[in-house]
Protein backbone atom coordinates (compact mmCIF):
# COMPACT_ATOMS: atom_id res chain seq x y z
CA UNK A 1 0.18 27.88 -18.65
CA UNK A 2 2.62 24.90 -19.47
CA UNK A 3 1.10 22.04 -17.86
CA UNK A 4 3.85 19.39 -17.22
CA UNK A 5 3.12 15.74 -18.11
CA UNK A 6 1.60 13.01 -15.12
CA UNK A 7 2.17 9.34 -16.02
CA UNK A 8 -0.58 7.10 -14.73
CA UNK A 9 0.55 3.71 -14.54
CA UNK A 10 -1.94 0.74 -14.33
CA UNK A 11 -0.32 -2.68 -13.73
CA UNK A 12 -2.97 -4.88 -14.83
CA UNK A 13 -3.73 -8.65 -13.78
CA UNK A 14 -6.70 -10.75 -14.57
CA UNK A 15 -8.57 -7.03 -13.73
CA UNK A 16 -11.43 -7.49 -16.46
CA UNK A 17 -14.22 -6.73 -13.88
CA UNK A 18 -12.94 -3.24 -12.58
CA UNK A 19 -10.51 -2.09 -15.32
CA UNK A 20 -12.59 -0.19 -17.54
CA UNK A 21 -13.95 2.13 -14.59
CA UNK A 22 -10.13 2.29 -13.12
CA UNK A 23 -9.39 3.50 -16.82
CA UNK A 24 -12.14 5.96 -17.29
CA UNK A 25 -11.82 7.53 -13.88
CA UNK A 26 -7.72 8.34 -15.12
CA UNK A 27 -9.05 9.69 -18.69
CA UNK A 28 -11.38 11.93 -16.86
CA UNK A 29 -8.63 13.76 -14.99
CA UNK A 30 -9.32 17.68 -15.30
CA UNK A 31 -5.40 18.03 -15.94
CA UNK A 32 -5.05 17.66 -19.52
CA UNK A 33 -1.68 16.88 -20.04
CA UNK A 34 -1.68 12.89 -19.05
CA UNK A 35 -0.70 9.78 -20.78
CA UNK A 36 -1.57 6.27 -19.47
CA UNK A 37 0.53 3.81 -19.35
CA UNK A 38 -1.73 0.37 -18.55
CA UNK A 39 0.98 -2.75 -18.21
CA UNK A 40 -1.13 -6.65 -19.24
CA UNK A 41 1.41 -8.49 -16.89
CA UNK A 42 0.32 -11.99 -18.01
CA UNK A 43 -3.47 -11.69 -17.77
CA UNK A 44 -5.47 -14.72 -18.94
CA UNK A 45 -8.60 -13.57 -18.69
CA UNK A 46 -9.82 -10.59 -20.77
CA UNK A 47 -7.59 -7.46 -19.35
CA UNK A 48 -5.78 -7.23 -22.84
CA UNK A 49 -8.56 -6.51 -24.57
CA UNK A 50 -10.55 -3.73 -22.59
CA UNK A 51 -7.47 -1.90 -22.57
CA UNK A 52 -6.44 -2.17 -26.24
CA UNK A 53 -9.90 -0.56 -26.37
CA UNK A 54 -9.32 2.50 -24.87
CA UNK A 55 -5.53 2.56 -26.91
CA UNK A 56 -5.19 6.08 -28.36
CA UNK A 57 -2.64 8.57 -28.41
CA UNK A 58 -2.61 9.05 -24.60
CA UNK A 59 -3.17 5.45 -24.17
CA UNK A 60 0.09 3.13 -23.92
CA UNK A 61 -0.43 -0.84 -23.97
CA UNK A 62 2.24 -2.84 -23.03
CA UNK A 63 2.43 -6.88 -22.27
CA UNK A 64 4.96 -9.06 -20.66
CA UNK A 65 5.26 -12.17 -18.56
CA UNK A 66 3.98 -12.07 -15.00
CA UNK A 67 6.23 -10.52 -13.14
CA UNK A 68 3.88 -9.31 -10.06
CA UNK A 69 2.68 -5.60 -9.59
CA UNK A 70 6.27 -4.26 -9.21
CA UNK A 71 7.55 -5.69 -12.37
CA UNK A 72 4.38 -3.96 -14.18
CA UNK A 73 5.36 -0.89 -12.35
CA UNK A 74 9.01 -0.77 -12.74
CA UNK A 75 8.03 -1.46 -16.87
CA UNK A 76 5.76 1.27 -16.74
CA UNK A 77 8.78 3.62 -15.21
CA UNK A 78 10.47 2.56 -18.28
CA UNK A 79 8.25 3.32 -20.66
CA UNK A 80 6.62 6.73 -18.89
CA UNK A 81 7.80 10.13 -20.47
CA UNK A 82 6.04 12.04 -17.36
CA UNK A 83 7.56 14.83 -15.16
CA UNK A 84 5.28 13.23 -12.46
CA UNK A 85 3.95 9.76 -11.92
CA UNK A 86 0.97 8.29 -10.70
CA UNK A 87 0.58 4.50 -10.00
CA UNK A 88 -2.99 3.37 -9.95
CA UNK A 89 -4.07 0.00 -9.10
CA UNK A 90 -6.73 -1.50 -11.83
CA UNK A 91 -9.45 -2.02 -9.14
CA UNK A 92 -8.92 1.53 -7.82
CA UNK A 93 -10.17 5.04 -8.88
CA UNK A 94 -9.47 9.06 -8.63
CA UNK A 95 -11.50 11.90 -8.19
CA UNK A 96 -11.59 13.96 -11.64
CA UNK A 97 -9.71 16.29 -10.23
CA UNK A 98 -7.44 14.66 -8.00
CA UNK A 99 -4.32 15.39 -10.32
CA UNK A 100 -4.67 19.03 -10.62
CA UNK A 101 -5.29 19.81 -7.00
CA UNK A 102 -1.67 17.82 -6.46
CA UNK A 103 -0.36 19.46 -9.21
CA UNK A 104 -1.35 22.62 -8.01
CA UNK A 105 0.78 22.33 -4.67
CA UNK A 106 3.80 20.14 -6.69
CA UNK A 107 4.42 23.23 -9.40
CA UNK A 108 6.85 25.22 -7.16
CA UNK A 109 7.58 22.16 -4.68
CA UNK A 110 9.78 20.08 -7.00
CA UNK A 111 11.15 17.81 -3.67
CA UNK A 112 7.44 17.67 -1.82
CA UNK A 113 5.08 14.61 -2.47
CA UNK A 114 1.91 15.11 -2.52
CA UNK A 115 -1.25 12.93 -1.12
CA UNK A 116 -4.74 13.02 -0.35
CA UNK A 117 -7.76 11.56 1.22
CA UNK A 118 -8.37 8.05 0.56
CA UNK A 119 -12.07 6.79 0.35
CA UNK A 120 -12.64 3.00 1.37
CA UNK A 121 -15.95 1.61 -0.73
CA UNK A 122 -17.39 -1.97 -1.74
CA UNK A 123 -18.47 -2.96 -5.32
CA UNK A 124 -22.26 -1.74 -4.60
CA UNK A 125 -21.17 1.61 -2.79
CA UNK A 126 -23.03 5.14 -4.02
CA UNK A 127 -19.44 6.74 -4.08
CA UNK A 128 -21.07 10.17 -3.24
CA UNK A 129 -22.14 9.21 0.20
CA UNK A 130 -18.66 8.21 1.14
CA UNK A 131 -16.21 10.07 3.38
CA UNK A 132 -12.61 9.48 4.54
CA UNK A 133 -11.70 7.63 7.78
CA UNK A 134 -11.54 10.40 10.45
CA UNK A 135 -8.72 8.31 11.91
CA UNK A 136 -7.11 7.47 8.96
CA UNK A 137 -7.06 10.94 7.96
CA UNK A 138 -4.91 12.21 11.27
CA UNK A 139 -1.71 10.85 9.46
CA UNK A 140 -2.38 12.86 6.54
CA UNK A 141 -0.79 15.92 7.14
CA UNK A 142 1.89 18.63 5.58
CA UNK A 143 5.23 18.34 7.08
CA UNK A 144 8.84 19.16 5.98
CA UNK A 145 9.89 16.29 8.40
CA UNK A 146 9.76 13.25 5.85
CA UNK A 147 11.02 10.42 8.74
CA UNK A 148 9.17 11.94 11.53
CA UNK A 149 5.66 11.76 9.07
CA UNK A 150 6.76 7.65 8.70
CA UNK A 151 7.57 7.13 12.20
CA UNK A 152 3.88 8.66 13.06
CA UNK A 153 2.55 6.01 9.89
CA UNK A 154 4.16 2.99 11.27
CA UNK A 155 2.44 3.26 14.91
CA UNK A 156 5.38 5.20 16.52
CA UNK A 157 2.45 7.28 18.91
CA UNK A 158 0.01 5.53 20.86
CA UNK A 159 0.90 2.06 18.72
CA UNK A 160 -1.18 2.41 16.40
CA UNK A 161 -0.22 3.18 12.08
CA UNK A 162 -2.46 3.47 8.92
CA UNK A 163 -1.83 2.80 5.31
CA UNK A 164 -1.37 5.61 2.27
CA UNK A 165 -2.45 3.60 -0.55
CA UNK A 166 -0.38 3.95 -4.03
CA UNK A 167 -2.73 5.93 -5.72
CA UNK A 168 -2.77 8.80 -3.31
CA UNK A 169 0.87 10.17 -4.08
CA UNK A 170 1.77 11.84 -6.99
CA UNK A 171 5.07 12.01 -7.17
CA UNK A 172 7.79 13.51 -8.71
CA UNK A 173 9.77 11.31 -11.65
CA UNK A 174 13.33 12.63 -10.31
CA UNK A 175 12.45 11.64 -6.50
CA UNK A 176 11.59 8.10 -7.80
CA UNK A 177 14.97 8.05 -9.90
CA UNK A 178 16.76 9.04 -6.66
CA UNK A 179 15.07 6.46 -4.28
CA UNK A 180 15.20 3.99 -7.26
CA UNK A 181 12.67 1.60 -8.58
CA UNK A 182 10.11 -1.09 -7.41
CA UNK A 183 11.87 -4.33 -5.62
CA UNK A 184 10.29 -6.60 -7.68
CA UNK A 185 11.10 -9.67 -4.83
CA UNK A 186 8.29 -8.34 -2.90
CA UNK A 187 4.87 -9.11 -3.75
CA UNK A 188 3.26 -7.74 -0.17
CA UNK A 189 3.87 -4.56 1.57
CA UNK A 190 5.87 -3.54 -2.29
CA UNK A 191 4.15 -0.26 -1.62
CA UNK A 192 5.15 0.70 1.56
CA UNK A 193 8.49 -0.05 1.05
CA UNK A 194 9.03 1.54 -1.92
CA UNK A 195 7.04 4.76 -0.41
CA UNK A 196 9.27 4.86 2.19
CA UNK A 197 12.36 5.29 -0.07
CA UNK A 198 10.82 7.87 -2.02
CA UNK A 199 9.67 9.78 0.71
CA UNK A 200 12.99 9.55 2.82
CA UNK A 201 14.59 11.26 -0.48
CA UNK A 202 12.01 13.62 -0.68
CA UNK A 203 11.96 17.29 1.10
CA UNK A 204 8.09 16.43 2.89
CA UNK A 205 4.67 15.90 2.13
CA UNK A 206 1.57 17.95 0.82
CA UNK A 207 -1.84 17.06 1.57
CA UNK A 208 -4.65 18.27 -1.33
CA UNK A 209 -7.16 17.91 1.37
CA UNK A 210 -10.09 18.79 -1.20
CA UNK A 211 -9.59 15.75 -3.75
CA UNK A 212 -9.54 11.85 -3.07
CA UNK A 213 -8.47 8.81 -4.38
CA UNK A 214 -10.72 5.58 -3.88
CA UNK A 215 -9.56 2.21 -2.68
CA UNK A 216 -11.36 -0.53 -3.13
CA UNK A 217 -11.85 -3.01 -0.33
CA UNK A 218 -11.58 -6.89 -1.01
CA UNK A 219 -12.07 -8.92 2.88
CA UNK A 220 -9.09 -10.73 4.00
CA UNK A 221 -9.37 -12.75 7.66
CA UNK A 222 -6.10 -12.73 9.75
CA UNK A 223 -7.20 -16.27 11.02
CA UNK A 224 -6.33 -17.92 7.27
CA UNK A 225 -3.08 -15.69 6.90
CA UNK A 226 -5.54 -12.81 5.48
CA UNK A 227 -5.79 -15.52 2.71
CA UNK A 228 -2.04 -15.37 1.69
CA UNK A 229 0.27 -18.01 1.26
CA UNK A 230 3.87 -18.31 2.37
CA UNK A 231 5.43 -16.54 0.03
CA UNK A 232 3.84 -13.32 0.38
CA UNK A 233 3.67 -13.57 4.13
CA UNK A 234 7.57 -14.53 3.70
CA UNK A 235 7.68 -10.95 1.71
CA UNK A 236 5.58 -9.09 4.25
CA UNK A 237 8.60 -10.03 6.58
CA UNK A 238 11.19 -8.38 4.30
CA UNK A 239 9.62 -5.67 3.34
CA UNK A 240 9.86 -5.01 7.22
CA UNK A 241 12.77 -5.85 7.15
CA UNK A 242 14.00 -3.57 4.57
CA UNK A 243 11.79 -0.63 6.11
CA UNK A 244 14.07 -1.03 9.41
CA UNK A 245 17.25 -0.68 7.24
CA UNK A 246 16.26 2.52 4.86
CA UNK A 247 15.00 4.21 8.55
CA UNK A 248 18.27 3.04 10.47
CA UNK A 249 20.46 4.17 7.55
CA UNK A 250 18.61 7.56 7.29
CA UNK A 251 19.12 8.23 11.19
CA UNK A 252 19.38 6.66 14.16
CA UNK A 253 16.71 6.53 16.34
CA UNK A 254 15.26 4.55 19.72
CA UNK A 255 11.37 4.70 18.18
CA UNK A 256 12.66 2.77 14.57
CA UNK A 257 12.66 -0.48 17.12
CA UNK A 258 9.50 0.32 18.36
CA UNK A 259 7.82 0.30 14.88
CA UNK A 260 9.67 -2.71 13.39
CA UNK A 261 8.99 -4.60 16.70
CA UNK A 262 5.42 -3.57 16.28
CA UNK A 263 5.03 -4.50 12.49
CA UNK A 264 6.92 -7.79 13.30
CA UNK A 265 4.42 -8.84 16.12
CA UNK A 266 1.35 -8.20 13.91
CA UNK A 267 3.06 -10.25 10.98
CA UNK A 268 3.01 -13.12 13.82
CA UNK A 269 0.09 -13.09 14.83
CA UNK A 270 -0.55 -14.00 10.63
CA UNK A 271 1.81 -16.51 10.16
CA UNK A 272 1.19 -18.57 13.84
CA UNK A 273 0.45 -21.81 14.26
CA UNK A 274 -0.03 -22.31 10.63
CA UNK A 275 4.01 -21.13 9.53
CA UNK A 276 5.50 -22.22 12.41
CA UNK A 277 8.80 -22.19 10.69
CA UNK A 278 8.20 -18.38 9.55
CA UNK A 279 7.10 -17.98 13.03
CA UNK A 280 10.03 -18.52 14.56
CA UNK A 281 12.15 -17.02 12.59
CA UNK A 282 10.01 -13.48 13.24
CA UNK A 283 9.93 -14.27 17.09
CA UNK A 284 13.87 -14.58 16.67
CA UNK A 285 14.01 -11.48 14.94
CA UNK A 286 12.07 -10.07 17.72
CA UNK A 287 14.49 -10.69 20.82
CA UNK A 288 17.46 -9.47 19.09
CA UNK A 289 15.42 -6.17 18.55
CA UNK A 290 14.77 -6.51 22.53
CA UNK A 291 12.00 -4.00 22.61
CA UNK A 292 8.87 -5.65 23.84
CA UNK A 293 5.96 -4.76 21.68
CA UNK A 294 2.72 -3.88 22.99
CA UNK A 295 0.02 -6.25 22.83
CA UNK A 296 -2.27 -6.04 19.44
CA UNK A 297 -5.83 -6.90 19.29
CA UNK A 298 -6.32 -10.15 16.88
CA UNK A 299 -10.58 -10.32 17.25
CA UNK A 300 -13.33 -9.52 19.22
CA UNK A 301 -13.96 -9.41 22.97
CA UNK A 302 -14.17 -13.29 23.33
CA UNK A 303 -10.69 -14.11 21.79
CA UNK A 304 -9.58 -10.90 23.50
CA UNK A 305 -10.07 -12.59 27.00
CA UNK A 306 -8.69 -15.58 26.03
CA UNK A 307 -5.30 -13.93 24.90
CA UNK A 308 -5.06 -11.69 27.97
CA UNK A 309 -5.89 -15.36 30.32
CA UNK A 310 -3.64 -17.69 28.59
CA UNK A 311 -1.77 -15.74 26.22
CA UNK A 312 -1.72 -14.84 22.37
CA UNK A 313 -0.49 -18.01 21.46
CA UNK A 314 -3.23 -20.29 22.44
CA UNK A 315 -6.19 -17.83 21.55
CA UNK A 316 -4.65 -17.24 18.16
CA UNK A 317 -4.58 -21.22 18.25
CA UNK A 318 -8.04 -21.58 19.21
CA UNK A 319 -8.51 -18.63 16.52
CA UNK A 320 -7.15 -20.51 13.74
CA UNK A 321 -8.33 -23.72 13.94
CA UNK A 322 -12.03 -23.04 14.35
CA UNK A 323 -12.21 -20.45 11.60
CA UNK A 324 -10.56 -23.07 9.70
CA UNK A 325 -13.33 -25.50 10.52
CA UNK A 326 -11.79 -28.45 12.96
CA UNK A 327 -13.94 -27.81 15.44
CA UNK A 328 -17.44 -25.35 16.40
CA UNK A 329 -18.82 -23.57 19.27
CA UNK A 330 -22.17 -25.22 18.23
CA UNK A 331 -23.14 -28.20 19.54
């Protein structure tokens, strides 16, 4: 049987400590018919090298200037000769036979997207032992209803979302050409915007229920701005942004409000007091949506009191400012 070709592209960035396992696990796909494409976008440490390693026939290397993830992605589009594509991050991995089981359900589906299972493991985790998130794992599902599966994603029921990392769609080249490419202005929440175009211009979603994809996790802390600066936090807000406009211009619909409201409110709980000016500028955003988003957890049970006594403001105050080290509970 003609097996058409999957392009796995790796956008690569100072990666030397993971990349040769991210590699490996995308050789050791059980569909044959792959080439990877691994992007160096302006690695100083030694990234170049362990891929040139692995350069063969299937194996593309390409440098260029830093231009963030999306520019290594959108140069990988360029250069990928695949029916199918597969972005893969170079800290992440895939089951060996994650792209067959997709490619299994995507062979008579040309419009469908397919995902699967993601498994969330630390550097010193016995991958075997690990299972998906049982709640994570409600809001992967088959449907033919591509906006209704993102409303359900954002937190549209129950407020409350999850995440589909990158490397659990494979998807179609001609969708991607249709939605269009990576907006390389956005260096957080890239993914989710882009997956939302693509799967607004796609006919549904697939789930291979029996394969995974593993993400790797790094800890971030909401009080320090999950250890972002301004200008990704300033990209988290128009990636939102842009979200509200693909949904709004796809259909019009009360619950779109509810999720952007929702997504805007957790983005300030990141960016208060420390971007004050960001922080207003979400709030603003906010009352012109005038939907009044439910309240959001932002730590444990002590902070939790605090917020619902005297408000989110002054607990994520208190929050920030003693994770930050001006003043301790000890005496």
């Amino acid at each position: 049987m003609h097996q058409p070709l999957v392009s796995i592209i790796i956008p690569v960035y100072n990666s030397a400590k993971y990349l040769a396992e991210t590699i490996q696990s995308a050789l050791n796909q059980s569909w044959q018919n792959i080439e990877l494409i691994v992007v160096n976008n302006g690695s100083t440490d030694n990234s170049l090298a362990i891929a040139e390693s692995f350069e063969s026939e299937k194996i593309k290397i390409f440098s260029q200037a830093n231009k963030g993830a999306s520019g290594a992605r959108n140069r990988g589009l360029q250069e990928a000769k695949g029916d199918y594509i597969q972005f893969l991050d170079a800290d992440d991995l895939l089951s060996p036979d994650k792209i067959e089981k997709q490619m299994m359900q995507l062979s008579e589906n040309a419009d469908l997207l397919s995902i699967c299972p993601t498994i969330h493991f630390n550097n010193n985790d016995t991958l075997i032992d690990k299972v998906p998130n049982a709640f994570e794992s409600t809001y992967y599902y088959d449907s033919k209803a591509p906006f209704e599966f993102l409303l359900k994603l954002y937190g549209a029921e129950n407020n409350r979302g999850a995440m589909i990392p990158i490397h659990s769609w494979l998807t179609p080249a001609h969708l991607i050409t249709k939605a269009g490419c990576w907006d390389e202005s956005l260096n957080i929440n890239d993914d989710g915007e882009f997956f939302c175009r693509v799967v607004l211009a796609s006919g549904g979603i697939v789930v291979a229920n029996d394969t995974f994809c593993y993400y790797r996790k790094h800890t971030q802390s909401l009080s320090l701005s999950a250890g972002r600066g301004i200008k990704a936090l300033e990209s988290e807000y128009k990636a939102i942004s842009l979200i509200n406009s693909h949904l709004s211009n796809f259909r019009q619909d009360n619950r779109i409000a509810l999720v952007t409201a929702r997504g805007l409110m957790s983005l300030l709980l990141k960016t208060y007091p420390e971007y004050k000016q960001l922080s207003a500028t979400i709030a603003g955003h906010l009352k012109l949506i005038k939907v009044k988003p439910q309240p959001l957890p932002i730590g444990g049970w002590m902070i939790e009191t605090i917020k619902k006594t005297l408000g989110w403001k002054t607990a994520r105050t208190l929050q920030y400012y003693r994770q930050k080290g001006l003043f301790s509970s000890k005496k």
